[in-house]
Protein backbone atom coordinates (compact mmCIF):
# COMPACT_ATOMS: atom_id res chain seq x y z
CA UNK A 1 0.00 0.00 0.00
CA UNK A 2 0.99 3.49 -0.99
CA UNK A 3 1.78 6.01 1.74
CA UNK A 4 -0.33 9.27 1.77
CA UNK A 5 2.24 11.72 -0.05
CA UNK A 6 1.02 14.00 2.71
CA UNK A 7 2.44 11.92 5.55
CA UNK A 8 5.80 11.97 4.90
CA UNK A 9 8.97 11.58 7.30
CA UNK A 10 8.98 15.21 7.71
CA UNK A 11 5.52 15.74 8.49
CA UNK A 12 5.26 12.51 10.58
CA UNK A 13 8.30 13.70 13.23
CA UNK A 14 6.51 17.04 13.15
CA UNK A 15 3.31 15.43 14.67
CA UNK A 16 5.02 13.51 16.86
CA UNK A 17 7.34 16.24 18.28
CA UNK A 18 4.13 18.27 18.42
CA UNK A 19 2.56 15.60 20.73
CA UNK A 20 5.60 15.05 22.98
CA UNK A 21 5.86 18.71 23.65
CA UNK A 22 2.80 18.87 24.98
CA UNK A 23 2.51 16.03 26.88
CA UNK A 24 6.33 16.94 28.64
CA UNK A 25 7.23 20.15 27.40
CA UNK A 26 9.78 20.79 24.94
CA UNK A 27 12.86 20.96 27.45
CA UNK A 28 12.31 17.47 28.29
CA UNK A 29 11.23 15.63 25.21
CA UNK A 30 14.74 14.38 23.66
CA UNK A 31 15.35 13.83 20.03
CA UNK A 32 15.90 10.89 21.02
CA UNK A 33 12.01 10.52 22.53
CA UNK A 34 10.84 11.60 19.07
CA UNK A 35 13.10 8.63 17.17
CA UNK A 36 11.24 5.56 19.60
CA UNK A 37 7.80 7.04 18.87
CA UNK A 38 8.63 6.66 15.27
CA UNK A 39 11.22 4.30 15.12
CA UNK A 40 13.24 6.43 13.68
CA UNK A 41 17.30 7.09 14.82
CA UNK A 42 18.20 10.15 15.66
CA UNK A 43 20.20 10.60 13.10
CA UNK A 44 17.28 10.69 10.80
CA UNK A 45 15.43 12.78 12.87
CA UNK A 46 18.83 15.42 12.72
CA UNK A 47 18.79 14.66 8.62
CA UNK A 48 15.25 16.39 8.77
CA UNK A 49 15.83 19.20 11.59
CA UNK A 50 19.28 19.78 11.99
CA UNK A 51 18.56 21.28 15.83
CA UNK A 52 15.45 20.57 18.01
CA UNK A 53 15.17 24.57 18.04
CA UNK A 54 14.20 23.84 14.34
CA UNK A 55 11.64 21.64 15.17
CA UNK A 56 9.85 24.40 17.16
CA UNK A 57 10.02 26.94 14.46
CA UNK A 58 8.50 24.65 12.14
CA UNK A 59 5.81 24.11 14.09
CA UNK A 60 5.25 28.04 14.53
CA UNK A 61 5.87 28.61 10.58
CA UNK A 62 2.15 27.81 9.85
CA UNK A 63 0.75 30.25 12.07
CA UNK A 64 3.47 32.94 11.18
CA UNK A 65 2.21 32.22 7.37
CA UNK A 66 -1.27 32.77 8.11
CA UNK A 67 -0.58 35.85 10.17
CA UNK A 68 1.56 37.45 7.46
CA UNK A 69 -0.90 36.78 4.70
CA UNK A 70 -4.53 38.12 7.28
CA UNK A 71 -2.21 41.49 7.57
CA UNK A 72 -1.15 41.81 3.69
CA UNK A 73 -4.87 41.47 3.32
CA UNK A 74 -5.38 44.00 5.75
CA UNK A 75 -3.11 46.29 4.17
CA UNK A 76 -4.39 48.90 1.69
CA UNK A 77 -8.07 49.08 3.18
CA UNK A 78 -9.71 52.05 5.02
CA UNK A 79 -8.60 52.55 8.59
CA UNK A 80 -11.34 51.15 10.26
CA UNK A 81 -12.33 47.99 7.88
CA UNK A 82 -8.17 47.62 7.87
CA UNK A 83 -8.90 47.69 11.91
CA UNK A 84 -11.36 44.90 11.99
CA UNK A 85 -10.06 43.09 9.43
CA UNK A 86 -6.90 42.69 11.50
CA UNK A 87 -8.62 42.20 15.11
CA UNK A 88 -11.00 39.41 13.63
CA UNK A 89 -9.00 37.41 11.64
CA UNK A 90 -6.28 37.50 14.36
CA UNK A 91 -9.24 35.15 16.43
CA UNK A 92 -9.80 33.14 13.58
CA UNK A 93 -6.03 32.86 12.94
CA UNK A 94 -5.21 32.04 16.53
CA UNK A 95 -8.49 29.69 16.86
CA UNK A 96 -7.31 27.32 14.25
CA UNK A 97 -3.80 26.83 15.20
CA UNK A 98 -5.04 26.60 18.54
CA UNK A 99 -2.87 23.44 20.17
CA UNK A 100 0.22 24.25 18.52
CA UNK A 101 -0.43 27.52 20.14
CA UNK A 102 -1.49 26.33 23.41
CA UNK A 103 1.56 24.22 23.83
CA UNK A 104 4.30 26.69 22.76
CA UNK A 105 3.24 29.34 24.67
CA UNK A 106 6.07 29.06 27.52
CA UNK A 107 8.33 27.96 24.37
CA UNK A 108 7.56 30.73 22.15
CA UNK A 109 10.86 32.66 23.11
CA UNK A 110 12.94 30.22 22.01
CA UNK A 111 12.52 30.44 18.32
CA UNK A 112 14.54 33.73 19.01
CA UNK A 113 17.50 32.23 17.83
CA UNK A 114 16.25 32.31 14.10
CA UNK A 115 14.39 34.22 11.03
CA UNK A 116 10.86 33.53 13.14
CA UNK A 117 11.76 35.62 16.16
CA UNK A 118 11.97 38.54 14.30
CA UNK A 119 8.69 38.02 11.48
CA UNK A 120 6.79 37.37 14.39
CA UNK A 121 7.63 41.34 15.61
CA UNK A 122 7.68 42.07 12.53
CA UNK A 123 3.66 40.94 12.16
CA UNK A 124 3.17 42.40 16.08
CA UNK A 125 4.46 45.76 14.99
CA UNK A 126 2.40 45.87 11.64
CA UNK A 127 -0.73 44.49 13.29
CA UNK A 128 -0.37 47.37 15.99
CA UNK A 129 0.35 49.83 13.23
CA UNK A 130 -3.25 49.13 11.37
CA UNK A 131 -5.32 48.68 14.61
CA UNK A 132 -3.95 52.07 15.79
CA UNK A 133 -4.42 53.57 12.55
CA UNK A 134 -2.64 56.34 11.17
CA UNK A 135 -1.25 59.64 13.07
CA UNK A 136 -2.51 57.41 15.91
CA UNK A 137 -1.25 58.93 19.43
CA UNK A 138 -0.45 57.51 22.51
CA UNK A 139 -3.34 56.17 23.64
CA UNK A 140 -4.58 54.76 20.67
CA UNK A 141 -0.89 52.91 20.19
CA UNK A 142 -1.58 51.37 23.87
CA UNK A 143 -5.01 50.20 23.03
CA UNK A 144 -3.83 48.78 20.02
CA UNK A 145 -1.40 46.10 21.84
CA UNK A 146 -3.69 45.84 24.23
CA UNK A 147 -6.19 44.56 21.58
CA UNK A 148 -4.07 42.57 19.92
CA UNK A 149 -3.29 40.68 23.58
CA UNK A 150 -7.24 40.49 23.61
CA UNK A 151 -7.79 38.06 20.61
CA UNK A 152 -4.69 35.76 21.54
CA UNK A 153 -4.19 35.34 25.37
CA UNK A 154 -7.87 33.82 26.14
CA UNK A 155 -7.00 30.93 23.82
CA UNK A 156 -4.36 30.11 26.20
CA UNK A 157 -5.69 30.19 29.73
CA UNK A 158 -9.31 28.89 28.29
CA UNK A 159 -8.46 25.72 26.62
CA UNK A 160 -11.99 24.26 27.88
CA UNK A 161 -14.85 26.96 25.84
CA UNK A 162 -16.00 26.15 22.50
CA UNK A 163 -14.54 28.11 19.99
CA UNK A 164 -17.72 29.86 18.92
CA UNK A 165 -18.22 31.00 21.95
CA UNK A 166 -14.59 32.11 22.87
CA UNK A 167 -14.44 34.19 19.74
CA UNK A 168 -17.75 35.53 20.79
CA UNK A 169 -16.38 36.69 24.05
CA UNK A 170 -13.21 37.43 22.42
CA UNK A 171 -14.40 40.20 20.10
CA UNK A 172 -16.78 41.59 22.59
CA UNK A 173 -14.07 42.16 24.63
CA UNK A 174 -11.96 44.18 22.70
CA UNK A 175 -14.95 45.81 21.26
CA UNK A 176 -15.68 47.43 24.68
CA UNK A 177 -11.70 48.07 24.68
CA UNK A 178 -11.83 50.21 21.55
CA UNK A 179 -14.60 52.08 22.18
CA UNK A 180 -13.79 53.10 25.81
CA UNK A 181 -13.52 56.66 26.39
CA UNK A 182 -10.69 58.01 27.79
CA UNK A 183 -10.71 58.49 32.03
CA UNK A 184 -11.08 61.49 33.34
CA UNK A 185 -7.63 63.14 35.28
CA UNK A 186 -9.42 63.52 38.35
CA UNK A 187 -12.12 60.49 38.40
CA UNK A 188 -11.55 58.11 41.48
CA UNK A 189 -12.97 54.76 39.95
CA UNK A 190 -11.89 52.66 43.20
CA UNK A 191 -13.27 54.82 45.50
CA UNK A 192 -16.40 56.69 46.34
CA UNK A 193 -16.93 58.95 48.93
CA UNK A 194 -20.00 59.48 51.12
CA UNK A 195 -21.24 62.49 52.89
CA UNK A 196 -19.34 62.88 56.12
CA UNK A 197 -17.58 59.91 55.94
CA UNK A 198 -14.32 58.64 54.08
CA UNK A 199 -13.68 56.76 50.80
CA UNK A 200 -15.48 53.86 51.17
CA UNK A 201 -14.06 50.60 47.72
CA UNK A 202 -17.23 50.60 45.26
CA UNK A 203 -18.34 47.37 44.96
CA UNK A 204 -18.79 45.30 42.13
CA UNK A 205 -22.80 44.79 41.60
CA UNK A 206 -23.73 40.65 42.41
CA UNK A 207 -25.26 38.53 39.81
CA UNK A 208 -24.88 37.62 36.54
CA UNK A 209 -24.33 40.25 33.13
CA UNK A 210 -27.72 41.66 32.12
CA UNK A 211 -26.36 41.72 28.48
CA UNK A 212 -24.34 40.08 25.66
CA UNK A 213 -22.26 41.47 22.75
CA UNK A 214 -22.70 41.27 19.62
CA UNK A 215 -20.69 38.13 18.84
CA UNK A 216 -22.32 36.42 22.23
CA UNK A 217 -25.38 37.28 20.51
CA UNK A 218 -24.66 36.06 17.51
CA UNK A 219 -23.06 32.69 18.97
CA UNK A 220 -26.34 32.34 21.00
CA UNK A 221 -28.71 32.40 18.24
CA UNK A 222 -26.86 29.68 16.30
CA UNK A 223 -26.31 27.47 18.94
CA UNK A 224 -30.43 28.15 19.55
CA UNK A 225 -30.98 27.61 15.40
CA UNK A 226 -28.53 24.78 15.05
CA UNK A 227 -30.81 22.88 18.13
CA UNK A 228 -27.47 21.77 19.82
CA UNK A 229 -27.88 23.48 22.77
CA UNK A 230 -30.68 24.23 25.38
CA UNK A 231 -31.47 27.61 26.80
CA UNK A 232 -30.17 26.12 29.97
CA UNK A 233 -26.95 25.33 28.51
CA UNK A 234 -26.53 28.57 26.22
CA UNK A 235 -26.86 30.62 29.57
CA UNK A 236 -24.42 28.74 31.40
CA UNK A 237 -21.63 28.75 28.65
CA UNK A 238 -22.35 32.05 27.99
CA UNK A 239 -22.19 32.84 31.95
CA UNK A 240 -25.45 34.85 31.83
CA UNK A 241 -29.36 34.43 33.05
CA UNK A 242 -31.82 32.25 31.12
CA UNK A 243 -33.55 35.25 31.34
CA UNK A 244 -31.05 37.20 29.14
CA UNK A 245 -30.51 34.01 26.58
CA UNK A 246 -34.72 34.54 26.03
CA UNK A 247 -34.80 38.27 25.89
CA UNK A 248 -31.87 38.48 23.23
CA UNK A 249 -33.45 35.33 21.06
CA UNK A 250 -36.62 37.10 21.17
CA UNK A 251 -35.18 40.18 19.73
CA UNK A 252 -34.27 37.97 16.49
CA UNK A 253 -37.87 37.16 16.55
CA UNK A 254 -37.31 33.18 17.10
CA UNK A 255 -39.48 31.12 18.85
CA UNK A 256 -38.12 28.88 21.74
């Protein structure tokens, strides 16, 4: 029988090296480690990837590709469709290499040592460039990294949520990031004081969000359409009251 053309040495000891790192970590899986799974020596494994460093950037390259090509997409169009362009393909992007990205996280830094480290600034610094926009000031720099943080680090720490509804949550985030206004110089937001008393911490108001973003929205009402989840179960992925799940599906005029 003919092997798949697909599934060749190369692409083999990069699936297995992808599943040793993250069941040990890539300081303690051996080239050696990656050989026995395949029954390979390690001298064929070194014919391949001359350095287990190489290993790792080859695992990154697919992700670097895709974020290269969203941007020089991105590049060219109107500030603000350049903006979202950028911010919601940089989900999509991170979504589907999601366990290679999981599992280099700590590892990331060590692709420093080659061409990868510096593309991957290289697409940070031209990603913060078109969120910002142009003649963009301070602030609007700031928010830009800190929206760009927004639609990777979730994928991360929340390895558990659905993707639908981590993009959904995602982009609603950094939504309400770009369109915060700027603080006041003189507003206290910890602290509120009371008539003849001192500043007393505001607290945070108990229960559950009243409303949903636009994604969440979205997410909710095909979930709903697509009959795989319950109310019940919409409102407790989503983190909000059945109550809220109902009054946003009957805004879309569906019956449930």
């Amino acid at each position: 029988m003919t092997a798949d053309p697909a599934d060749d040495t190369r692409t083999r000891i990069l699936r297995a090296a992808l599943d040793l790192f993250a069941e040990h970590g890539y300081q303690r899986t051996s080239l050696r480690q990656i050989g026995e799974r395949l029954r390979l020596t390690k001298a064929a494994i070194l014919y391949h990837f001359p350095a287990k460093e190489h290993l790792l950037a080859a695992l990154v390259e697919p992700l670097v590709a895709d974020l290269e090509a969203l941007l020089d997409a991105a590049q060219g169009q109107p500030t603000e469709q350049a903006r979202w362009t950028v911010l919601e393909g940089w989900v999509d992007t991170m979504l589907a290499h999601r366990r290679p990205l999981g599992m280099l996280f700590h590892d990331i830094a060590l692709v420093g040592r080659g061409d990868t480290y510096h593309r991957l600034m290289g697409i940070a610094m031209r990603a913060n460039d078109l969120i910002a926009g142009p003649d963009a000031g301070r602030r609007e720099r700031v928010r830009a990294v800190q929206a760009v943080a927004a639609c990777s680090d979730p994928i991360v720490f929340f390895t558990d949520v659905p993707d639908e509804v981590l993009r959904a949550d995602m982009l609603d985030g950094v939504r309400r990031l770009l369109a915060m206004p700027p603080a006041r110089p003189d507003a206290a937001p910890l602290v509120a004081a009371a008539p003849g008393a001192g500043a007393t911490p505001r607290r945070r108001q108990p229960g559950r969000p009243r409303a949903l973003g636009r994604e969440q929205v979205e997410a909710a009402r095909r979930m709903h359409a697509a009959g795989t989840h319950s109310v019940n179960a919409i409102a407790t992925t989503l983190g909000v009251s059945r109550a809220t799940v109902y009054r946003h599906l009957d805004d879309s005029n569906e019956t449930v």
